[in-house]
PDB file of N, CA and C in Angstrom:
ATOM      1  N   UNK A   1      98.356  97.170 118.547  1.00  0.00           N
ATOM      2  CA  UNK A   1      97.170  97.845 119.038  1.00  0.00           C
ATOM      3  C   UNK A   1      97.125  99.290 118.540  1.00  0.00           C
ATOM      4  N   UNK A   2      98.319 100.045 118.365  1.00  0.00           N
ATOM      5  CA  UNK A   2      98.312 101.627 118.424  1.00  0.00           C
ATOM      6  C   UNK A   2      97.898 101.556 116.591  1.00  0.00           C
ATOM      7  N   UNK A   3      98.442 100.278 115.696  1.00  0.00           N
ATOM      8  CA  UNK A   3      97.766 100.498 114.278  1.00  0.00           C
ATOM      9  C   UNK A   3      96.634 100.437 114.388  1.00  0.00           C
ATOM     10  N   UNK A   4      95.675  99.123 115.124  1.00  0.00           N
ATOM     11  CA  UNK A   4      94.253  98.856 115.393  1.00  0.00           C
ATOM     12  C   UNK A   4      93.861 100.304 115.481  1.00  0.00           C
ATOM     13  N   UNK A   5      93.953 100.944 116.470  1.00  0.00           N
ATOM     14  CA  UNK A   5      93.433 102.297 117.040  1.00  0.00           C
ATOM     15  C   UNK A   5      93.589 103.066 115.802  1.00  0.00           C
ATOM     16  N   UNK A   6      94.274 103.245 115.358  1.00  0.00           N
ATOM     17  CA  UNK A   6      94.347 104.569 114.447  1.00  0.00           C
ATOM     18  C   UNK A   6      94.444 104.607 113.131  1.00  0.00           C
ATOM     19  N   UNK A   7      94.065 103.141 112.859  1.00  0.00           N
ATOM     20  CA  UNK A   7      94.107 102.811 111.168  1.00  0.00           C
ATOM     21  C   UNK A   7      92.490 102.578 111.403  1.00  0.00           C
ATOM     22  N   UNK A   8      91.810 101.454 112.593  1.00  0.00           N
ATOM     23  CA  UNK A   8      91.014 100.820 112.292  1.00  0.00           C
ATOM     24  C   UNK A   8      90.966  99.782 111.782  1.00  0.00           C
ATOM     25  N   UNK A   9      91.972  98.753 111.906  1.00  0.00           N
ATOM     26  CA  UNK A   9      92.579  97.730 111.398  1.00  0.00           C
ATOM     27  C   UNK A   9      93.800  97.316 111.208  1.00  0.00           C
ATOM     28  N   UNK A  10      94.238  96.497 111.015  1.00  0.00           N
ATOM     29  CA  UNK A  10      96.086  95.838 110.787  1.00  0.00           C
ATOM     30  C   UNK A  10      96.501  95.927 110.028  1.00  0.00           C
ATOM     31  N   UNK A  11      97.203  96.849 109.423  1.00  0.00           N
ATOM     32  CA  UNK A  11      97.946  96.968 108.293  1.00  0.00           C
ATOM     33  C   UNK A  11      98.627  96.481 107.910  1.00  0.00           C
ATOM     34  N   UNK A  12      99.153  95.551 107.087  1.00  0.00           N
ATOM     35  CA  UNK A  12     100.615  94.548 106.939  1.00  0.00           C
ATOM     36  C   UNK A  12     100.321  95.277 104.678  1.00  0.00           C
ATOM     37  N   UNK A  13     102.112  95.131 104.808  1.00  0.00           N
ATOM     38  CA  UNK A  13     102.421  95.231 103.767  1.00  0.00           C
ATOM     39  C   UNK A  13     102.457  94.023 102.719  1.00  0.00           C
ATOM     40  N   UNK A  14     102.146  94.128 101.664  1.00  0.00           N
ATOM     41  CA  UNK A  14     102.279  92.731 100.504  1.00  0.00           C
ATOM     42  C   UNK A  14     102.984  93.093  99.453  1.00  0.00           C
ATOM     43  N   UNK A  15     103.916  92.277  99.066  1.00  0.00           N
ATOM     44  CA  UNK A  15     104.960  92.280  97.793  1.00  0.00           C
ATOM     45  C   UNK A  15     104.364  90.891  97.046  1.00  0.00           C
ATOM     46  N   UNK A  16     103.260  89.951  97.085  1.00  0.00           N
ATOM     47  CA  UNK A  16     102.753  89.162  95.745  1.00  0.00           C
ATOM     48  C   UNK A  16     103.944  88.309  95.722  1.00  0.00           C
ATOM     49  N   UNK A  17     104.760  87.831  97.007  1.00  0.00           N
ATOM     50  CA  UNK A  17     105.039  86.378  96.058  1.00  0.00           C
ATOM     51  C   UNK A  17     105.043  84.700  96.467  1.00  0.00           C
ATOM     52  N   UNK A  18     105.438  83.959  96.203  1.00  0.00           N
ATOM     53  CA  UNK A  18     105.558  82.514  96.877  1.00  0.00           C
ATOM     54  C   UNK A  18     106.676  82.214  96.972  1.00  0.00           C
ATOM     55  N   UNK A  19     106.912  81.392  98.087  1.00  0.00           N
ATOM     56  CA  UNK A  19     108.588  81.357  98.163  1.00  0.00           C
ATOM     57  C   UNK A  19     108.324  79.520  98.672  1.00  0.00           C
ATOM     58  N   UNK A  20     109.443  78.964  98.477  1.00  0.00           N
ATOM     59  CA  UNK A  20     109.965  77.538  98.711  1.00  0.00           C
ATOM     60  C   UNK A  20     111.619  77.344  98.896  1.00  0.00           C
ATOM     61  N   UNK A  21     111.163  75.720  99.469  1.00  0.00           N
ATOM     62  CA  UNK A  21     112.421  75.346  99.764  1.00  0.00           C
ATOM     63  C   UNK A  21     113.415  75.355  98.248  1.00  0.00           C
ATOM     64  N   UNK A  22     114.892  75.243  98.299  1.00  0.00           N
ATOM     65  CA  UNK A  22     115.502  75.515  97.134  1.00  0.00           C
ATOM     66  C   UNK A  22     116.855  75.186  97.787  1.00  0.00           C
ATOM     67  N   UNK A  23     118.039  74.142  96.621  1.00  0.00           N
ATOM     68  CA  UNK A  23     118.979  74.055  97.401  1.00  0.00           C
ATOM     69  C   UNK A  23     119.815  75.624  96.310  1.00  0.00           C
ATOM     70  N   UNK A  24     119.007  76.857  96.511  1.00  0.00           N
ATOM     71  CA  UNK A  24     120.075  77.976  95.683  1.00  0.00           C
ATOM     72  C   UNK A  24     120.801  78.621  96.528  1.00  0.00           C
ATOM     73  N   UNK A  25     120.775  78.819  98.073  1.00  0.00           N
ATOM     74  CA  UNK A  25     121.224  78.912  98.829  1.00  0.00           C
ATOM     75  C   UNK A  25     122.966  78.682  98.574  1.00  0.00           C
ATOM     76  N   UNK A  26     122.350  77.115  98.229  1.00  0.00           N
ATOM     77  CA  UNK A  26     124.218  76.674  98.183  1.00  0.00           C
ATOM     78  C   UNK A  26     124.677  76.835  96.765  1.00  0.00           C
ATOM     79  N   UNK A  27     124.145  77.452  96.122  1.00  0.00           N
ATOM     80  CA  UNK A  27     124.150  77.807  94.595  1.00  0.00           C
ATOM     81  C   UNK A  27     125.014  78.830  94.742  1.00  0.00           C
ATOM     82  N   UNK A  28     124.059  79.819  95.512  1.00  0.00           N
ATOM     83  CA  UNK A  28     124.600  81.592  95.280  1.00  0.00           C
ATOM     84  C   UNK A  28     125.625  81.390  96.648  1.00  0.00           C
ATOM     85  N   UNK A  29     125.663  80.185  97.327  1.00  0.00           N
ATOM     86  CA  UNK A  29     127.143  80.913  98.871  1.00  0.00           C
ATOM     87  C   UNK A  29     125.953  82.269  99.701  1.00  0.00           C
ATOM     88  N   UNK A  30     125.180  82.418  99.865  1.00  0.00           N
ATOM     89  CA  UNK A  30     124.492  83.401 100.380  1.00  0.00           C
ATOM     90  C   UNK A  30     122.712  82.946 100.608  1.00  0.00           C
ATOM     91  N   UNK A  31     122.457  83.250 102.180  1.00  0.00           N
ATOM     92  CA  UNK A  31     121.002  83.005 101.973  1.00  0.00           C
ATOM     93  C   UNK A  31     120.085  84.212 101.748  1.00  0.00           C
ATOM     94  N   UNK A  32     119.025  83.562 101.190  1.00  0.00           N
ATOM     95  CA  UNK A  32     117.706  84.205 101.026  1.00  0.00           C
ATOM     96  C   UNK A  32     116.315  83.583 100.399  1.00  0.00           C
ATOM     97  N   UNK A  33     115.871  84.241  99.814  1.00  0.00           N
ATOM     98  CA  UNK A  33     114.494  83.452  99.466  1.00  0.00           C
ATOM     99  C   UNK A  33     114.303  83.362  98.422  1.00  0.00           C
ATOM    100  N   UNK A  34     114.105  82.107  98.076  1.00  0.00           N
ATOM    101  CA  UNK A  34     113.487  81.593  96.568  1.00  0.00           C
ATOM    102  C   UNK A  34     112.425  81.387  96.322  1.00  0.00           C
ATOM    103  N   UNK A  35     112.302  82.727  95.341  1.00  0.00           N
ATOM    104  CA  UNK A  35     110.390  82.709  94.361  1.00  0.00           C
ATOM    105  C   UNK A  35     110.066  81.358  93.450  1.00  0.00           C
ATOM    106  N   UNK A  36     109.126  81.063  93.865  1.00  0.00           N
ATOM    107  CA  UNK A  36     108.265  79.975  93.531  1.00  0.00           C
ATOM    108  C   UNK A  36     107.349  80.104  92.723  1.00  0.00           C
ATOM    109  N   UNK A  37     106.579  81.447  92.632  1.00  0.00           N
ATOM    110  CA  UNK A  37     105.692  82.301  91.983  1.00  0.00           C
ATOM    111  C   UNK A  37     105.301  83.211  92.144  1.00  0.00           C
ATOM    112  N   UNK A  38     104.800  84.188  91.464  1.00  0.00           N
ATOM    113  CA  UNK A  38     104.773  85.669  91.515  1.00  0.00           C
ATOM    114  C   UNK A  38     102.956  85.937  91.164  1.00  0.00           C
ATOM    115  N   UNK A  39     102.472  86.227  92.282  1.00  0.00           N
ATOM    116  CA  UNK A  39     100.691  86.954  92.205  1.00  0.00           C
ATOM    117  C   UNK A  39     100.847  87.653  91.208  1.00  0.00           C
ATOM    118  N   UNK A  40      99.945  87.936  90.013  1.00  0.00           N
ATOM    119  CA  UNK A  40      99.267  88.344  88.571  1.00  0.00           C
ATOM    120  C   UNK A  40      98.977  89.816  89.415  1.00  0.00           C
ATOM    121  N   UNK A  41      99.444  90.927  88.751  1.00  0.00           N
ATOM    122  CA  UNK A  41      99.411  92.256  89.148  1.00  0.00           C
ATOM    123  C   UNK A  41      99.454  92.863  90.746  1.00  0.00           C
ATOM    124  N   UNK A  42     100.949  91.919  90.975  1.00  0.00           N
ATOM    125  CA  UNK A  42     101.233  92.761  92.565  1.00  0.00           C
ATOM    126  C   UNK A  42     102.574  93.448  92.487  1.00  0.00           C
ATOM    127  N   UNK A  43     102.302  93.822  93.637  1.00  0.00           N
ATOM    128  CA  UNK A  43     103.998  94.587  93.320  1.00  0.00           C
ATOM    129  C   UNK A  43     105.133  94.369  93.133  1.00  0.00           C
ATOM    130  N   UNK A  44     105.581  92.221  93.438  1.00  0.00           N
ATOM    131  CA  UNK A  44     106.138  91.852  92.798  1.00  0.00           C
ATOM    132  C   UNK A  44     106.941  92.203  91.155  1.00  0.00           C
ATOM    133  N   UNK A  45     105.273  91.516  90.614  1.00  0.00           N
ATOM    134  CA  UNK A  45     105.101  91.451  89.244  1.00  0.00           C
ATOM    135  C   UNK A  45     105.123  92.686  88.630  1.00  0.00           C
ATOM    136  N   UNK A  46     104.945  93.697  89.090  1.00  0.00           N
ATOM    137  CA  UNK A  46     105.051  95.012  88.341  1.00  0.00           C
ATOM    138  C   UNK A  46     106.557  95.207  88.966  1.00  0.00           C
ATOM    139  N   UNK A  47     106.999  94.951  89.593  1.00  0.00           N
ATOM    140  CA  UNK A  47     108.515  95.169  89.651  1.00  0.00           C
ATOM    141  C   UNK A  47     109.160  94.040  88.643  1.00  0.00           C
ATOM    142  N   UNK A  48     108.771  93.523  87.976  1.00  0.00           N
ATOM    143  CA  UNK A  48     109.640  92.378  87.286  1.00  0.00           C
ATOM    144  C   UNK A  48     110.468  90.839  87.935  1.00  0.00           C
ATOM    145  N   UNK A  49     109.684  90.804  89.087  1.00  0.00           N
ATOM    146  CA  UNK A  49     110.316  89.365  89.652  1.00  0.00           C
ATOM    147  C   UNK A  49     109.649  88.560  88.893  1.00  0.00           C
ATOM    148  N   UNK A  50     110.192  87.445  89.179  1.00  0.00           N
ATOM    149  CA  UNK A  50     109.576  86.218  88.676  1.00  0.00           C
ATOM    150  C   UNK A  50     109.800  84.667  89.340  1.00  0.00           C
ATOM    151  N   UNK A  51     109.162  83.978  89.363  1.00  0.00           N
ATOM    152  CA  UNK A  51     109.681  82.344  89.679  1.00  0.00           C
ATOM    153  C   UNK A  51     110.824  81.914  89.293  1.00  0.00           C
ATOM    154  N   UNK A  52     111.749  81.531  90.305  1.00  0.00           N
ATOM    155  CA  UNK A  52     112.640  81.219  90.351  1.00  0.00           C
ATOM    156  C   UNK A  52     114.168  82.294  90.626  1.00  0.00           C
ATOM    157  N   UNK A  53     113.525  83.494  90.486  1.00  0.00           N
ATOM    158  CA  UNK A  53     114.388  84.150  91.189  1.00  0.00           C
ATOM    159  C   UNK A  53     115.239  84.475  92.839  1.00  0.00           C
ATOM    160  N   UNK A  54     116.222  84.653  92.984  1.00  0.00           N
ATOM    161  CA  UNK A  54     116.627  84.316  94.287  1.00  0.00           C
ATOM    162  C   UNK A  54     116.698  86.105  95.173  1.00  0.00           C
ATOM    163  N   UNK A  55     115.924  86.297  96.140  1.00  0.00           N
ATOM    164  CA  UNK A  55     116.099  87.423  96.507  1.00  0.00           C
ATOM    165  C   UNK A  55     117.404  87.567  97.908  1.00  0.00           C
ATOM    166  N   UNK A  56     118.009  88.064  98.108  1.00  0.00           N
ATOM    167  CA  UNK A  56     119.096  88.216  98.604  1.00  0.00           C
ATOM    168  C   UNK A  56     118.933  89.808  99.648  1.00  0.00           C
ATOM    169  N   UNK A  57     118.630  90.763  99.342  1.00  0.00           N
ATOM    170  CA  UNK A  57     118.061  91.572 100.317  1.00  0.00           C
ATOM    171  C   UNK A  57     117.091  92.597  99.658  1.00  0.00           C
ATOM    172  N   UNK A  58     116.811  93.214 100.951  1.00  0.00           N
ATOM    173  CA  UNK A  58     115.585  94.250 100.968  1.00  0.00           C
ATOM    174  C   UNK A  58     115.839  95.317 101.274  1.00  0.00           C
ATOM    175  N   UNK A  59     115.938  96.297 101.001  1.00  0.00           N
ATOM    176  CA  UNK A  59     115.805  97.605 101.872  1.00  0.00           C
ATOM    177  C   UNK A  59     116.983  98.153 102.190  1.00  0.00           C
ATOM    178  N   UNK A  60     118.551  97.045 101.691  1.00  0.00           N
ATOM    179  CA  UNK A  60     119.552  97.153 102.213  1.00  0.00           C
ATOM    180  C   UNK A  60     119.873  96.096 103.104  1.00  0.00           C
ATOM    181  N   UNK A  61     118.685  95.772 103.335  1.00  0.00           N
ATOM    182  CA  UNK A  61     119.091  94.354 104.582  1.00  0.00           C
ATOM    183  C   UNK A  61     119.285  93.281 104.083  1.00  0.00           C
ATOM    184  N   UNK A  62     120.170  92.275 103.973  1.00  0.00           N
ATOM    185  CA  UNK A  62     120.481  91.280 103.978  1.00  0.00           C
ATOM    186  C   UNK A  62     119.525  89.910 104.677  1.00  0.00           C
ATOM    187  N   UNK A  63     118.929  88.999 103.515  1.00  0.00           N
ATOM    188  CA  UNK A  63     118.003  88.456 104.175  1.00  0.00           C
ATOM    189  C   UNK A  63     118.652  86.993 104.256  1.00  0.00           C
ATOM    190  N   UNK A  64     118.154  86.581 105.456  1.00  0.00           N
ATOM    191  CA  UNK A  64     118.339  84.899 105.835  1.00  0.00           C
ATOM    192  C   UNK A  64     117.721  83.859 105.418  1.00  0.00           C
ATOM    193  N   UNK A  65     116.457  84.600 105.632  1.00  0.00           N
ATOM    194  CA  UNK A  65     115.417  83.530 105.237  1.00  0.00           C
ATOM    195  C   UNK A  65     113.991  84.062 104.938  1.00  0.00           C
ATOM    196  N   UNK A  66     113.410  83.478 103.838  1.00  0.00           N
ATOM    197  CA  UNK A  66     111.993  83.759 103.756  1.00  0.00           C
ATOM    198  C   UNK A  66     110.899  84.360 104.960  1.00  0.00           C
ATOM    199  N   UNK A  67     111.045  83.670 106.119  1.00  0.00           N
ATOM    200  CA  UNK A  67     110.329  83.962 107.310  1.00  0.00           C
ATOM    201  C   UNK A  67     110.820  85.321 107.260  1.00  0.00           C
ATOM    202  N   UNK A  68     111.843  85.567 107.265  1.00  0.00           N
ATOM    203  CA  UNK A  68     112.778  87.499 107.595  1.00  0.00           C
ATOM    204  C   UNK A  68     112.477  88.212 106.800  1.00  0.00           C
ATOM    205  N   UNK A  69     112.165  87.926 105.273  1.00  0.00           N
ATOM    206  CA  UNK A  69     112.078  88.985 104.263  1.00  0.00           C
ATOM    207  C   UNK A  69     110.463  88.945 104.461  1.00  0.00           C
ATOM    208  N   UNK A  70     109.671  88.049 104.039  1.00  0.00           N
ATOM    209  CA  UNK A  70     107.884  88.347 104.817  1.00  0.00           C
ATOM    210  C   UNK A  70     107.933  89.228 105.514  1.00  0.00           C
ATOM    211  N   UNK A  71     108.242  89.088 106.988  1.00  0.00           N
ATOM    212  CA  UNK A  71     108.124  89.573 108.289  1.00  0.00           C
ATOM    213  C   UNK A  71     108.454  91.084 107.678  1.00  0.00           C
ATOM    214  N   UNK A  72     109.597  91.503 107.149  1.00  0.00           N
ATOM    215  CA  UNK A  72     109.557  92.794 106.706  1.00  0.00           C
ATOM    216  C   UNK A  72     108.857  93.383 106.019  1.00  0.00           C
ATOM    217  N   UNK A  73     108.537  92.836 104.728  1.00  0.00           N
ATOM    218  CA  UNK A  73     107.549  93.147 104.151  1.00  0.00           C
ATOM    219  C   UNK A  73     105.806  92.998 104.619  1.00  0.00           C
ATOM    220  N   UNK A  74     105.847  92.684 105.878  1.00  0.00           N
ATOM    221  CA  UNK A  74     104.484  92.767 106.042  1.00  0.00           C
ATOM    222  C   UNK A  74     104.523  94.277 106.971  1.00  0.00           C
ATOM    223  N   UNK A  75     105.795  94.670 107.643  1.00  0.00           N
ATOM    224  CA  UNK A  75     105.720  95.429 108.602  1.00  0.00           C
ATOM    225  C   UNK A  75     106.053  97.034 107.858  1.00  0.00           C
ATOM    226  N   UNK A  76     106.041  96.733 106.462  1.00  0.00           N
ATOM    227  CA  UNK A  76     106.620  98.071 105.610  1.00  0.00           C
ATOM    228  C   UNK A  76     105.076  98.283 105.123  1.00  0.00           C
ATOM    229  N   UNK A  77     104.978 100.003 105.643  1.00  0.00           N
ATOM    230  CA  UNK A  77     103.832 100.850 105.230  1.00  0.00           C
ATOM    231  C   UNK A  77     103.593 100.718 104.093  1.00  0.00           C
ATOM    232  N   UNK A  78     102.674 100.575 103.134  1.00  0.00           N
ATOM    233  CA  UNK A  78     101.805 100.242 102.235  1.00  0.00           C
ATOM    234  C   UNK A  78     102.399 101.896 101.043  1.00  0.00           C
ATOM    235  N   UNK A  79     102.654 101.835 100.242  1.00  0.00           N
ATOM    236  CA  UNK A  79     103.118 102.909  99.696  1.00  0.00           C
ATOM    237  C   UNK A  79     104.867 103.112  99.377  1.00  0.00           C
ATOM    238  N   UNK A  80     105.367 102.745 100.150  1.00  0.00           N
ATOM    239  CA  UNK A  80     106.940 102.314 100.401  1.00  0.00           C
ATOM    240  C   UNK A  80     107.239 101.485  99.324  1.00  0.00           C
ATOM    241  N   UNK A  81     108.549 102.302  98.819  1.00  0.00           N
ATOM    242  CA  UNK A  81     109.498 101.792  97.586  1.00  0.00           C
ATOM    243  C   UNK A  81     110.891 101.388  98.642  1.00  0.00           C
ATOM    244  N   UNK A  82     110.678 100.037  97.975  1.00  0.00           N
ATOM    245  CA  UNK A  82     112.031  99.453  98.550  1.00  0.00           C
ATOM    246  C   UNK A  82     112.841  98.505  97.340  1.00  0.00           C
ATOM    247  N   UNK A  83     114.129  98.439  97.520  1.00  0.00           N
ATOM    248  CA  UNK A  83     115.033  98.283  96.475  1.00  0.00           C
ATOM    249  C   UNK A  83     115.360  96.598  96.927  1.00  0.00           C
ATOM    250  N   UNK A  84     114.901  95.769  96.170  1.00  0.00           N
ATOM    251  CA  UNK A  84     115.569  94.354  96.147  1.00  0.00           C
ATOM    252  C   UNK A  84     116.278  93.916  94.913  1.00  0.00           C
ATOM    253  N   UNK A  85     117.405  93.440  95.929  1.00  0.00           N
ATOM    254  CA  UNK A  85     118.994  92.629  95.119  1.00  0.00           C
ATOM    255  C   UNK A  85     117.997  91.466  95.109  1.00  0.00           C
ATOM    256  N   UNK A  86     118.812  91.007  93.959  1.00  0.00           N
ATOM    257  CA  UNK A  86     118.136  88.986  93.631  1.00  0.00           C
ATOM    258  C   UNK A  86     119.132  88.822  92.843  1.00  0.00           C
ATOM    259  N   UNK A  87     118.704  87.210  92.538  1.00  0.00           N
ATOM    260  CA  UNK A  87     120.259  87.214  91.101  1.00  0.00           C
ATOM    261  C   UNK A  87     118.880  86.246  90.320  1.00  0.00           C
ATOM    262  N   UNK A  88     119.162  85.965  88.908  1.00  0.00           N
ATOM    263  CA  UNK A  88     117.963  85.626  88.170  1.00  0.00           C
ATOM    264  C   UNK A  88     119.131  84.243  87.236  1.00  0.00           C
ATOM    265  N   UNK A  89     119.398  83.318  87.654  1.00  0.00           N
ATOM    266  CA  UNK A  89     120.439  82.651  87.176  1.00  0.00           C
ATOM    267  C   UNK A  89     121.762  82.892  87.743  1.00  0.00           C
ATOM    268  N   UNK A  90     122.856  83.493  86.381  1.00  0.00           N
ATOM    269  CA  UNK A  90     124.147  83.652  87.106  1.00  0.00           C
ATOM    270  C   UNK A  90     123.909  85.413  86.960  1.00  0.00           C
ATOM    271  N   UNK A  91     122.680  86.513  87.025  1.00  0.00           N
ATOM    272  CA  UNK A  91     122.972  87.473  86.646  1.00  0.00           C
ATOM    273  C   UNK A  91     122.641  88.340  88.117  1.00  0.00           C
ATOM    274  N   UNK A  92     123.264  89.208  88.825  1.00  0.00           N
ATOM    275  CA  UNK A  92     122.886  89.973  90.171  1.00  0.00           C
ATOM    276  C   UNK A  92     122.035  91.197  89.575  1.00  0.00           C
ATOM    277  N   UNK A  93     120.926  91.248  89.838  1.00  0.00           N
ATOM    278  CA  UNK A  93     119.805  92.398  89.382  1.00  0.00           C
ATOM    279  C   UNK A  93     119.436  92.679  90.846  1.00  0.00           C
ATOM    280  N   UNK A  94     119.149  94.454  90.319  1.00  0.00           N
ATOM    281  CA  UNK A  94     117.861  95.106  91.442  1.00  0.00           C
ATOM    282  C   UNK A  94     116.953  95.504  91.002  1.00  0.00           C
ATOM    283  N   UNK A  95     115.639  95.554  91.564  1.00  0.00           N
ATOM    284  CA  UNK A  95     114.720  96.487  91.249  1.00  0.00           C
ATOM    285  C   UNK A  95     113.884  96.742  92.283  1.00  0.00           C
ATOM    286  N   UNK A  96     112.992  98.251  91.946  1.00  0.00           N
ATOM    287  CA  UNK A  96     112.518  98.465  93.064  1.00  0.00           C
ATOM    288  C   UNK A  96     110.911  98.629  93.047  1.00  0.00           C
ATOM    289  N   UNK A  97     110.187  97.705  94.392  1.00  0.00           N
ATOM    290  CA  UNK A  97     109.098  97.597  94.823  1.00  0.00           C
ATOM    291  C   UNK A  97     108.620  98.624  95.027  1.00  0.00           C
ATOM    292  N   UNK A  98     107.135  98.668  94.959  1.00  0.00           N
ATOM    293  CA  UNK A  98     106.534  99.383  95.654  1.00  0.00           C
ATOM    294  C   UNK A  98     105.595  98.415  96.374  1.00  0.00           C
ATOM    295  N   UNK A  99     105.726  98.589  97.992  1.00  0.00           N
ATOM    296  CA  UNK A  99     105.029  97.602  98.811  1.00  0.00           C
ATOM    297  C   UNK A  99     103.461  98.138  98.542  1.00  0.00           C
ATOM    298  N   UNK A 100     101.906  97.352  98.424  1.00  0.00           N
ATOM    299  CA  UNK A 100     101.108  97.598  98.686  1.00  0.00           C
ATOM    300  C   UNK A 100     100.086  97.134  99.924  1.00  0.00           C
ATOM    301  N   UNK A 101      99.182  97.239 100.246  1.00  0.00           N
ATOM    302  CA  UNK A 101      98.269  97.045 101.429  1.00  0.00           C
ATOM    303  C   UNK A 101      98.156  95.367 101.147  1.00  0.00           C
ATOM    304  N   UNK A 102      98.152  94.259 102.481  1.00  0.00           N
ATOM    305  CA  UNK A 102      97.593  93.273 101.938  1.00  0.00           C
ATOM    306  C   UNK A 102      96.343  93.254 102.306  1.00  0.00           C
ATOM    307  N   UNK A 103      95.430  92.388 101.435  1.00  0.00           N
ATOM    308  CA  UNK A 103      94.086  92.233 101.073  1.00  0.00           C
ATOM    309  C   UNK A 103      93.644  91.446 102.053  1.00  0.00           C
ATOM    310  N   UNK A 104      92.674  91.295 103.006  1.00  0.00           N
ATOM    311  CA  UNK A 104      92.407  90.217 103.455  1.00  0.00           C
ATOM    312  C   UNK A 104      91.323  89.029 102.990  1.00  0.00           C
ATOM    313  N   UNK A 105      91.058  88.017 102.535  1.00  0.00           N
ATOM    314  CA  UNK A 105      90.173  87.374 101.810  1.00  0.00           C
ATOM    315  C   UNK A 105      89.192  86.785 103.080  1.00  0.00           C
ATOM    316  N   UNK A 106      87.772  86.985 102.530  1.00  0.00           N
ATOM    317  CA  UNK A 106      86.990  86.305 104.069  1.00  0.00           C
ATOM    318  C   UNK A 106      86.483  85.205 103.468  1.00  0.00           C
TER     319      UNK A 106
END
């Protein structure tokens, strides 16, 4: 309510990607979320993720599951650079987001 009030609307953050089930979990010994596909000019994609990459944390946080890394990223202010670990095969990469506003489609 206190965003309603003082934005004038709901703000949720968007990082552009798709995530699915994946047995990489038991691949990498560690959970997190596996990209499925990456939205055409989001902040994903201008960070260099891609399909099939495995993200592993956010922000420093250690993610469990897709539902956990969303949920954060919807609740991170629009403007916010945040640093995600992934591994892209057998290789451990970071790079860092910049979260933007999500869009709402009517």
């Amino acid at each position: 309510m206190k965003t309603l009030i003082e934005e004038g609307e709901v703000v949720r953050g968007y990082l552009g990607i798709n995530t699915g089930d994946t047995p990489a979990a038991q691949v990498y010994q560690q959970p997190g979320i596996f990209v499925t596909g990456v939205d055409p000019n989001s902040p994903a994609d201008r960070a260099g993720l891609r399909a099939e990459d495995y993200i592993v944390e956010i922000a420093g946080e250690q993610i469990s599951s897709a539902a956990e890394g969303l949920a954060l990223i919807s609740t991170t202010t629009p403007g916010t650079e945040l640093e995600i670990r992934y591994f892209r095969g057998n290789e451990e990469l970071t790079t860092t987001v910049t979260i933007a506003k999500l869009r709402y489609q009517s």
